[in-house]
Structure formats: structure tokens, C-alpha cells
N, C-alpha and C. Protein backbone atom coordinates (compact mmCIF):
# COMPACT_ATOMS: atom_id res chain seq x y z
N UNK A 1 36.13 -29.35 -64.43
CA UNK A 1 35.85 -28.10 -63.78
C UNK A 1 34.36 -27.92 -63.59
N UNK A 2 33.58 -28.42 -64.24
CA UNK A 2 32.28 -28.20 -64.32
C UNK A 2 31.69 -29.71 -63.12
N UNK A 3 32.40 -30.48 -62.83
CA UNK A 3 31.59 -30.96 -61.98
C UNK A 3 32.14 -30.51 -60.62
N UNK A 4 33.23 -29.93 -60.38
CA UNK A 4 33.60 -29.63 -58.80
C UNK A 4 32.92 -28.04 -58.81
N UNK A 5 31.67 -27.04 -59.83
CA UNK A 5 31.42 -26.17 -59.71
C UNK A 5 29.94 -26.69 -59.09
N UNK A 6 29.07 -28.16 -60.09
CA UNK A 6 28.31 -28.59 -59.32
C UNK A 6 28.36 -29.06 -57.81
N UNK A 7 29.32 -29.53 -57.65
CA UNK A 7 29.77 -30.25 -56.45
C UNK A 7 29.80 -28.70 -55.39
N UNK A 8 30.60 -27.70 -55.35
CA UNK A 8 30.64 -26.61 -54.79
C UNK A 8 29.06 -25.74 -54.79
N UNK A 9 28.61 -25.97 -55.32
CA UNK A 9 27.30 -25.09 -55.70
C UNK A 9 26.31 -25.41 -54.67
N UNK A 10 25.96 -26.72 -54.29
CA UNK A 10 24.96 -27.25 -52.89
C UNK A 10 25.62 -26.74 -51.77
N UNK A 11 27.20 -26.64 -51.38
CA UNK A 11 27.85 -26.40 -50.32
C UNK A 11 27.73 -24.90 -50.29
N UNK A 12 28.00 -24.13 -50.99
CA UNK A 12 27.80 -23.14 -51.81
C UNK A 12 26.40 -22.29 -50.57
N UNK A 13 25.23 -22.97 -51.27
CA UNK A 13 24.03 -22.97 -50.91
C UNK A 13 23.51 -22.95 -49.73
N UNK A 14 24.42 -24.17 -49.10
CA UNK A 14 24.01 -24.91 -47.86
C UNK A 14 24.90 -23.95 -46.81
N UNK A 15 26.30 -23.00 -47.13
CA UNK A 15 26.26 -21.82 -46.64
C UNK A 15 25.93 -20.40 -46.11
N UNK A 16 25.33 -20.37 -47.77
CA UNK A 16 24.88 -19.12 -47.44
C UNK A 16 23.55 -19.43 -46.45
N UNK A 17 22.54 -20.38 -46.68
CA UNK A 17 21.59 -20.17 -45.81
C UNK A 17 22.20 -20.36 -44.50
N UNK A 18 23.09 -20.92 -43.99
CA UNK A 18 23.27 -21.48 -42.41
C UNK A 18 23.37 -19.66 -42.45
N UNK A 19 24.17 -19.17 -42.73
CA UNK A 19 24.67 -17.84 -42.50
C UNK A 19 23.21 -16.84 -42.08
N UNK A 20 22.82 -16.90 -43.18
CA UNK A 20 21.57 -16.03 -43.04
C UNK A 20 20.20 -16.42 -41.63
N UNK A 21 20.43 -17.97 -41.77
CA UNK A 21 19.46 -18.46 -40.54
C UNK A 21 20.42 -18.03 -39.41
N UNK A 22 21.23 -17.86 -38.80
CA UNK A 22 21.80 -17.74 -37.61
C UNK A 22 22.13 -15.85 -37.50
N UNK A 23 22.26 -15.76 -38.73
CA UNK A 23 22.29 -13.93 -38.14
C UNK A 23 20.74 -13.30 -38.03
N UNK A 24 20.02 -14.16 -38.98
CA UNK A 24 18.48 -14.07 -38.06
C UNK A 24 17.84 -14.09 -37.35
N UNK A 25 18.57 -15.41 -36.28
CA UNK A 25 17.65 -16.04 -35.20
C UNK A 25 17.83 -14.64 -33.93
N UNK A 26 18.88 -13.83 -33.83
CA UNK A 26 18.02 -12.87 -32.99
C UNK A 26 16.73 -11.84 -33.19
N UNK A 27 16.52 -12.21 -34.71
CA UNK A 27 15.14 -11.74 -34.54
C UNK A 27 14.22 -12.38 -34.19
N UNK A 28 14.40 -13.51 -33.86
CA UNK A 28 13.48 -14.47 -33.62
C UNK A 28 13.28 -14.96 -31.71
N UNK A 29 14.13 -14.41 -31.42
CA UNK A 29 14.42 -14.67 -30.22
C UNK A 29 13.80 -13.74 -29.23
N UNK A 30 13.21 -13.97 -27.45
CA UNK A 30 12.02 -13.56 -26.86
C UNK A 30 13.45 -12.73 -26.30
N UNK A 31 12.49 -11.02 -25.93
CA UNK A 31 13.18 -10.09 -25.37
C UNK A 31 13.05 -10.32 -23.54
N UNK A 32 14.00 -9.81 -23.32
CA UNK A 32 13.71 -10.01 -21.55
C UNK A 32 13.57 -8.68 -21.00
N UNK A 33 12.77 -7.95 -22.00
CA UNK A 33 13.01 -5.96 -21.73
C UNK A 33 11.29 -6.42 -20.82
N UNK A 34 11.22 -5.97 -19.93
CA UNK A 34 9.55 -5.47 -19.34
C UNK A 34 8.61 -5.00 -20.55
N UNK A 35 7.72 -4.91 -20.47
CA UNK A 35 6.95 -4.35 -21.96
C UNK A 35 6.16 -3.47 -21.14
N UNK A 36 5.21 -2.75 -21.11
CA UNK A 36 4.97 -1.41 -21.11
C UNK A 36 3.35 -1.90 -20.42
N UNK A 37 3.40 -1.32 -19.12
CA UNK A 37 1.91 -1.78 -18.54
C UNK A 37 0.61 -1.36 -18.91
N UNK A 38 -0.17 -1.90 -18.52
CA UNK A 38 -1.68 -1.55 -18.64
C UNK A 38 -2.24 -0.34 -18.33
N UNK A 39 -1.53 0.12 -16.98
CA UNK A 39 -2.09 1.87 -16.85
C UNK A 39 -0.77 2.38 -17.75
N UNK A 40 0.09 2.38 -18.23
CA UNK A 40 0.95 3.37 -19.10
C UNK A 40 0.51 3.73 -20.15
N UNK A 41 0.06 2.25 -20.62
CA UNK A 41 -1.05 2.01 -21.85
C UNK A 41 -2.48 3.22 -21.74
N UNK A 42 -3.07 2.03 -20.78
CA UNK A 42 -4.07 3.72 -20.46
C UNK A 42 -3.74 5.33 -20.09
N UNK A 43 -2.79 5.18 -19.40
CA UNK A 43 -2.26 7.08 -19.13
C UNK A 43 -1.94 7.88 -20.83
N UNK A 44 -1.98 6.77 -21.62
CA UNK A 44 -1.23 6.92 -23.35
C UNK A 44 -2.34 7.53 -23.89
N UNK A 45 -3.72 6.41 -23.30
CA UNK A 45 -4.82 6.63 -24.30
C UNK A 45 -5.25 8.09 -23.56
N UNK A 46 -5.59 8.35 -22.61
CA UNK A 46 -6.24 9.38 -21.63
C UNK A 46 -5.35 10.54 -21.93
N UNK A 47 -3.63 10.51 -22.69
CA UNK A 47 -3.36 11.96 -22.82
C UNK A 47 -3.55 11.99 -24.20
N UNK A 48 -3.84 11.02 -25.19
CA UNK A 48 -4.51 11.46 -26.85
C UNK A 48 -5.55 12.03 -26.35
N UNK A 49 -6.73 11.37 -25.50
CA UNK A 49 -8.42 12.04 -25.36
C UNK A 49 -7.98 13.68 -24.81
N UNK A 50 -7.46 14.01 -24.14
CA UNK A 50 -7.27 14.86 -23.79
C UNK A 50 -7.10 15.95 -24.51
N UNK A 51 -5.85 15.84 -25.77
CA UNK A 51 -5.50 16.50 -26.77
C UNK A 51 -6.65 16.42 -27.98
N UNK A 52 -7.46 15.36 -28.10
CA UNK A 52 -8.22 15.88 -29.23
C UNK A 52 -9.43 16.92 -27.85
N UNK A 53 -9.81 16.85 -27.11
CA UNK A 53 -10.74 17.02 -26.30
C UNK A 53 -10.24 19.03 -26.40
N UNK A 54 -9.02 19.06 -26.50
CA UNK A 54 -8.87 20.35 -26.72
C UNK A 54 -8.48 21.14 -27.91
N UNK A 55 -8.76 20.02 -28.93
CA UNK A 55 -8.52 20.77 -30.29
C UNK A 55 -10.32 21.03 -30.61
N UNK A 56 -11.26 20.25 -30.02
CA UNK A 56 -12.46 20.04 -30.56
C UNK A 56 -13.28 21.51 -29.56
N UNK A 57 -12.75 21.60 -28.65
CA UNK A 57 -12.85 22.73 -27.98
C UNK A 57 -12.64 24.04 -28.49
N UNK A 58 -10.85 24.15 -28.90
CA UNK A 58 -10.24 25.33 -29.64
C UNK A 58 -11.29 25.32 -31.00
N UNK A 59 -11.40 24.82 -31.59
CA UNK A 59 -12.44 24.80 -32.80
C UNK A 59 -13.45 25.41 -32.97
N UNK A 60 -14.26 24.71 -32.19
CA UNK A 60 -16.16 24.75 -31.66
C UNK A 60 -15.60 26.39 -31.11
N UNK A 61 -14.98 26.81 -29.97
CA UNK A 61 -14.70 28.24 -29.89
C UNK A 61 -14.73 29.69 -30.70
N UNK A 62 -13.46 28.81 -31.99
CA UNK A 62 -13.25 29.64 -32.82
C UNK A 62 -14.27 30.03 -33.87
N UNK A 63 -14.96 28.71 -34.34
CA UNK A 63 -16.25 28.78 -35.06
C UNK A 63 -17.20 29.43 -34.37
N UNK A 64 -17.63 29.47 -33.34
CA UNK A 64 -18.68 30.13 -32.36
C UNK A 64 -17.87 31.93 -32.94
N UNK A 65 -17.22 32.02 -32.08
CA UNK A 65 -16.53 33.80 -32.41
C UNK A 65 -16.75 33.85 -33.67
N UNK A 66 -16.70 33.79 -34.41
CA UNK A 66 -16.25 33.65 -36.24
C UNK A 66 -18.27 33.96 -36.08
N UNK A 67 -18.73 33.32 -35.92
CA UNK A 67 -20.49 33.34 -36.48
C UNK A 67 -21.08 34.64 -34.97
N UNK A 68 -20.53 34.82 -34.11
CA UNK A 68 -20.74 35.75 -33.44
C UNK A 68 -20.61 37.52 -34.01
N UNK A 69 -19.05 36.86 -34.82
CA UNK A 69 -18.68 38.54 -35.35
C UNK A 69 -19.35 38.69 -36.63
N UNK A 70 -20.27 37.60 -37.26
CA UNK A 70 -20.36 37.88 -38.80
C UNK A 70 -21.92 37.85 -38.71
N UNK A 71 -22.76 38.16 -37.04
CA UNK A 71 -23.91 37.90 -36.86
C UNK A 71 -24.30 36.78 -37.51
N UNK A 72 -24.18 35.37 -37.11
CA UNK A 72 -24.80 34.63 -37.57
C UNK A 72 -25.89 33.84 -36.85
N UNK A 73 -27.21 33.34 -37.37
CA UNK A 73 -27.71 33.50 -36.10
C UNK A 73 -27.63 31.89 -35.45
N UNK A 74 -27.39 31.19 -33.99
CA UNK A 74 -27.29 30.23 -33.65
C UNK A 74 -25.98 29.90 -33.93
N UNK A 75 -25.18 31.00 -32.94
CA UNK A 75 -23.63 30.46 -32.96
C UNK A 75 -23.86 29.30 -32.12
N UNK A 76 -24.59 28.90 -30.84
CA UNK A 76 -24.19 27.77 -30.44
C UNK A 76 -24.08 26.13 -31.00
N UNK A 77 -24.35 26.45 -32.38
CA UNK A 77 -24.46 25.26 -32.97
C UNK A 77 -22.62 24.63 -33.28
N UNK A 78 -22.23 25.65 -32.71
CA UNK A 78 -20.33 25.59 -33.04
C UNK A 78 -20.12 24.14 -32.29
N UNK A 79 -20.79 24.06 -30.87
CA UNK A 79 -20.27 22.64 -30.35
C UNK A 79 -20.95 21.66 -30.50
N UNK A 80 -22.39 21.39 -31.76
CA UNK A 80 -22.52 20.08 -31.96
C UNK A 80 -21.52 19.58 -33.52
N UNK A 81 -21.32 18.49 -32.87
CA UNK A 81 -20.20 18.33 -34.43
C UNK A 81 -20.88 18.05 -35.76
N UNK A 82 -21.91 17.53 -36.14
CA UNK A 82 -22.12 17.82 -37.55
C UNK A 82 -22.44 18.96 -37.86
N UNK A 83 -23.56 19.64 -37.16
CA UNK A 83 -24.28 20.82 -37.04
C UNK A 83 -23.16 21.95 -37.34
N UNK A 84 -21.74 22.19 -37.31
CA UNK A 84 -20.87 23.17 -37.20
C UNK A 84 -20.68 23.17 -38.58
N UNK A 85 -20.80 22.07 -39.27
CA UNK A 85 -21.00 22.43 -41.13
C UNK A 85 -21.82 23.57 -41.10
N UNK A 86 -23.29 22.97 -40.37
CA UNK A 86 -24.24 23.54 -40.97
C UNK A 86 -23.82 25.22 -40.16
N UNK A 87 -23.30 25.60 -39.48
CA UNK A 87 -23.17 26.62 -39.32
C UNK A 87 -21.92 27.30 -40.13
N UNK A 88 -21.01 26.79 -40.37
CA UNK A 88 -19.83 27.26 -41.36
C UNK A 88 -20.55 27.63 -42.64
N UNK A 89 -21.61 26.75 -43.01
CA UNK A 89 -22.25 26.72 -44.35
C UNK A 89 -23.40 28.28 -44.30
N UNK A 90 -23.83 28.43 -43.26
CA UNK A 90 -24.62 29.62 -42.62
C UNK A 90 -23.76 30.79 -43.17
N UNK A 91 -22.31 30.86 -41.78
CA UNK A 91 -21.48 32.10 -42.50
C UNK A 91 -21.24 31.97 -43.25
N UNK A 92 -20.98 31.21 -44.91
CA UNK A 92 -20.18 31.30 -45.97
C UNK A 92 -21.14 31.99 -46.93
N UNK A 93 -22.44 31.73 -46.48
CA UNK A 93 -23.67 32.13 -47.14
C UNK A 93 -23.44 31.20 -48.10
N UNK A 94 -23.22 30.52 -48.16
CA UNK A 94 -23.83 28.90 -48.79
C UNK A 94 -24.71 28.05 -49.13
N UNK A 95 -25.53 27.45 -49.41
CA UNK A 95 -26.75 26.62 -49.41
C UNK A 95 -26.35 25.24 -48.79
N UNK A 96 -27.32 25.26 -47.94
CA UNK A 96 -27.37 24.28 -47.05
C UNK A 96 -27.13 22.49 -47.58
N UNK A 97 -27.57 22.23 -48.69
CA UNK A 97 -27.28 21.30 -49.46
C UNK A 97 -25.85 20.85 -49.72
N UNK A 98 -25.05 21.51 -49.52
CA UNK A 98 -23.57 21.51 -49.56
C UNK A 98 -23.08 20.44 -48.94
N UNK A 99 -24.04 20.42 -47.81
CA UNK A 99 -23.40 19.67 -46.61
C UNK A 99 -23.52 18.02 -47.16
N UNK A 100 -24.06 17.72 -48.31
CA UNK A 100 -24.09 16.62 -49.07
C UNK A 100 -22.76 16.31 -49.83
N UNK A 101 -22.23 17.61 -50.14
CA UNK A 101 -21.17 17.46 -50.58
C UNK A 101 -19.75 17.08 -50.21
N UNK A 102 -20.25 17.03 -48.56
CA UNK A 102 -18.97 16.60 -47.64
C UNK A 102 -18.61 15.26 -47.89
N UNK A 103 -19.81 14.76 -48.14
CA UNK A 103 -19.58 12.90 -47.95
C UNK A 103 -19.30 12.53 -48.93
N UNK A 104 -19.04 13.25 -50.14
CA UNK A 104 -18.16 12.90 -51.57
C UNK A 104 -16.59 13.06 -51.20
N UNK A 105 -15.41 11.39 -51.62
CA UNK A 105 -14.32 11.86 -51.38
C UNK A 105 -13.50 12.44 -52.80
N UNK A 106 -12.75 13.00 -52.23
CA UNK A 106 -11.86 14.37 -53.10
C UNK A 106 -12.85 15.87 -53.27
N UNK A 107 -14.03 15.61 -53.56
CA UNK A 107 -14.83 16.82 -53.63
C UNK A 107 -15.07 17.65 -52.23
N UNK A 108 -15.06 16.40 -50.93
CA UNK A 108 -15.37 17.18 -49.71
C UNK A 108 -13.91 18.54 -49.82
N UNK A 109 -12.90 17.75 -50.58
CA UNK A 109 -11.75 18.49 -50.40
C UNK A 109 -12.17 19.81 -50.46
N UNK A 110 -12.37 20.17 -51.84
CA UNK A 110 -12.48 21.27 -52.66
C UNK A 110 -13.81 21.82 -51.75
N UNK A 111 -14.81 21.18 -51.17
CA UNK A 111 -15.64 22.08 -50.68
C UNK A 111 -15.35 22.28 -49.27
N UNK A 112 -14.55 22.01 -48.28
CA UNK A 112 -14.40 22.41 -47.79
C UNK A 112 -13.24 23.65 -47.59
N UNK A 113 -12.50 23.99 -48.61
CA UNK A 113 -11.20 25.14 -49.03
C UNK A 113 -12.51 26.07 -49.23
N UNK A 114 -13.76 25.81 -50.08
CA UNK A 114 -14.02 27.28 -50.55
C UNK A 114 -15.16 27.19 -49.55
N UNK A 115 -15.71 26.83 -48.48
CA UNK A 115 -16.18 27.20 -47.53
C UNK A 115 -15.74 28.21 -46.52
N UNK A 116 -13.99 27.84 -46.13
CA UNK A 116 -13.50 28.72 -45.30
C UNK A 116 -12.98 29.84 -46.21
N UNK A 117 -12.77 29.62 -47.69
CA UNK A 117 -12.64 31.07 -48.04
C UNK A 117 -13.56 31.75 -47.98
N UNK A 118 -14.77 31.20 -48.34
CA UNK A 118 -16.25 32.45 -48.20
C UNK A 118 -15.92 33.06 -46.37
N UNK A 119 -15.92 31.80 -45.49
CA UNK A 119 -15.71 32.29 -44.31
C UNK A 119 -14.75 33.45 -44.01
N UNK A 120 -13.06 33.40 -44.75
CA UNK A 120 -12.64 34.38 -44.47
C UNK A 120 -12.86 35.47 -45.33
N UNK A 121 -13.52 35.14 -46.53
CA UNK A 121 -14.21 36.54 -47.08
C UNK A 121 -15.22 37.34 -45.99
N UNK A 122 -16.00 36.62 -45.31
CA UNK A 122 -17.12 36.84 -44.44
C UNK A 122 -16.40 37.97 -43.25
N UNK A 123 -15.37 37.39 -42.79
CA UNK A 123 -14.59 38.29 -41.80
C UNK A 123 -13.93 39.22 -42.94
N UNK A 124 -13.71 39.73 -43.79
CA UNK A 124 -13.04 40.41 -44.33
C UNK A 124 -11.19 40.43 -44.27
N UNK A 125 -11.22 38.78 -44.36
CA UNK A 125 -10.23 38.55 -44.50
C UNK A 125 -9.69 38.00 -45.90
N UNK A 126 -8.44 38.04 -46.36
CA UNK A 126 -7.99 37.79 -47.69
C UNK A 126 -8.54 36.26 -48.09
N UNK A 127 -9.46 35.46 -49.13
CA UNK A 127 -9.98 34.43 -49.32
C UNK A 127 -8.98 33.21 -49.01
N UNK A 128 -7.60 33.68 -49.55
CA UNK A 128 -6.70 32.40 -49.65
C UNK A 128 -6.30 31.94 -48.04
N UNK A 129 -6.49 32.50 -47.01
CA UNK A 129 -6.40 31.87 -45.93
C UNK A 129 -7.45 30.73 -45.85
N UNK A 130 -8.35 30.32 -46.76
CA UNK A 130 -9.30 29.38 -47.03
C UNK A 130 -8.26 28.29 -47.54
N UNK A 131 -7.43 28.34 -48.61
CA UNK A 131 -6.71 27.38 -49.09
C UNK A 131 -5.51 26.91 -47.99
N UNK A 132 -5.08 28.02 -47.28
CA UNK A 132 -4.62 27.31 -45.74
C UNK A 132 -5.04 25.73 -45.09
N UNK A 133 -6.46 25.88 -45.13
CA UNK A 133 -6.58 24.82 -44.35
C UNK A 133 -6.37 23.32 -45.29
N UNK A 134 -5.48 23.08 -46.07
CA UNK A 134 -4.99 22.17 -47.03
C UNK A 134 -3.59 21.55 -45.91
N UNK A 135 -3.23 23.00 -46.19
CA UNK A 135 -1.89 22.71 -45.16
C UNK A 135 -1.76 22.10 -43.17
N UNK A 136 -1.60 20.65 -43.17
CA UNK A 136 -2.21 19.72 -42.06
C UNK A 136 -1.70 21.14 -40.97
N UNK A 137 -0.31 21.51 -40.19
CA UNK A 137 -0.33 21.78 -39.05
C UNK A 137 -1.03 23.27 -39.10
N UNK A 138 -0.71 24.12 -40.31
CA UNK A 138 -1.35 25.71 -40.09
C UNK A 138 -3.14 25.42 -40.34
N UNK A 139 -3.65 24.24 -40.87
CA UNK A 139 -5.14 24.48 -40.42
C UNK A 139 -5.91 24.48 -39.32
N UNK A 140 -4.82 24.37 -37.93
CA UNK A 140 -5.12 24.48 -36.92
C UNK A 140 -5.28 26.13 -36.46
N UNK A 141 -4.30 26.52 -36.67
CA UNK A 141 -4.00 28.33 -37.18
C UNK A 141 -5.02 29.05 -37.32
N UNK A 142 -5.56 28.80 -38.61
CA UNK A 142 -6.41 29.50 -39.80
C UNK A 142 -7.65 30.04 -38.84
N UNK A 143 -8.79 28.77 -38.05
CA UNK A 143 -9.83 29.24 -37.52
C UNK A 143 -9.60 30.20 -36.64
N UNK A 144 -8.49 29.92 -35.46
CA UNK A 144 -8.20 30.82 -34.67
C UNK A 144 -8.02 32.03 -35.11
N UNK A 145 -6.81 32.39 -36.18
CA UNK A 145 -7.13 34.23 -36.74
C UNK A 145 -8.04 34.23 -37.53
N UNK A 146 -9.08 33.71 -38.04
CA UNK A 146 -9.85 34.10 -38.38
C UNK A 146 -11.07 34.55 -37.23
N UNK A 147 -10.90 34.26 -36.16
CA UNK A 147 -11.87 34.43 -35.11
C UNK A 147 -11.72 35.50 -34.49
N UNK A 148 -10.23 35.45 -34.10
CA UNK A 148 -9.53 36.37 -32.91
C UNK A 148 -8.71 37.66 -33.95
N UNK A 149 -8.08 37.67 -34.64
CA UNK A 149 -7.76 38.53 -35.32
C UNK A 149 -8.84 40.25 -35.67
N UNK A 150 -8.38 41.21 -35.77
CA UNK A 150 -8.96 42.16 -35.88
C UNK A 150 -8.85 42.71 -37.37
């Protein structure tokens, strides 16, 4: 019994792989689907630019209003992009040094939550809409009522 288990055991073997190589080979095998052109490709990239092009907009906006209503002075600094620290850091009444603190990771975390809480302290809004911007889709939210809100 023990040698027709050796004897069975290579055949055995020499099964299971045929099995496994042949229910594989359609992964291996070239599709005859069209693949996706060069301007689709580009029309792909040109509607991402587009969408960040209007979140960086909605932003720079909301930050501008936000340092408009809290008199701050040189709201236009809302649309250069580093410079909008330095103006968030302005309304939070912050020290400007902070902005060192961005380029630390996990700490940028924490300093950027209690930036926008000073900010929505600044509007006289409740602080914890500062811890909002943790949360990925409502930190899109947050600047806007904090800008536009009464």
C-alpha cells in the first residue's frame, strides 16, 4: 500500500498542476478588447486638472472671505499656495514660526486641526469645526461655512 501511495503521489502532483496551469492560461492570454486612446487618456487627465483647479479656487476664496471678515490684513495672500499658511496663521493669531511645524509628519496633523480651530474661534464659530477638517470629504465643507456662514 505504501508503494502504490508513492507511485500515485507524482501522478497525484503531475495533476493538480496540469489543472491549475490550464485554468490559468486565460490569464495569461492577450485581450482583443481596444484599450483606451491617447486623447481619452488625455480628456481623463484635463477633467482631474480641472477638478483640483476648482477645489484650489473654492479654497483660496474661502480663505480670502474668512481673513476679509476677521480684518486680516493681506487677504490676497489666499491665492499664493504656501503663503495661505502664512495667512491662516495671521487669522488664528498664531506665530508665524508654526509654519515650520507643517513640515513635521503627524505633528503637521495636530497643527493644522488647531489652526482652523483658532480660525473658527476667529469667526466666532464653535472651535470643534477645527477638528472637522480630520474628516477627508466634510473638510471640504468646513472652509466654506466658515467663510460664508453668518
Amino acid at each position: 500500500m505504501n508503494l502504490s501511495m508513492k507511485l500515485h503521489s507524482p501522478m497525484k502532483w503531475a495533476a493538480i498542476l496540469a489543472v491549475t496551469l490550464l485554468s490559468a492560461s486565460g490569464a495569461f492570454a492577450q485581450e482583443d478588447r481596444p484599450h483606451a486612446s491617447p486623447a481619452m487618456a488625455g480628456g481623463t487627465f484635463i477633467f482631474f486638472l480641472l477638478i483640483v483647479v476648482a477645489m484650489y479656487v473654492y479654497i483660496a476664496l474661502a480663505v480670502k472671505t474668512i481673513a476679509e471678515k476677521t480684518n486680516t490684513e493681506n487677504p490676497w495672500l489666499a491665492w499664493i499656495p504656501i503663503a495661505t499658511f502664512v495667512l491662516l496663521l495671521n487669522i488664528a493669531r498664531k506665530p508665524i514660526w508654526w509654519i515650520v511645524l507643517l513640515l513635521i509628519p503627524l505633528v503637521n496633523i495636530i497643527i493644522v486641526v488647531m489652526i482652523w480651530m483658532a480660525v473658527a474661534e476667529a469667526r466666532s464659530k464653535p472651535s470643534w469645526w477645527g477638528v472637522l477638517m480630520l474628516v477627508p470629504g466634510v473638510s471640504f465643507i468646513v472652509p466654506g461655512y466658515l467663510a460664508w456662514a453668518d
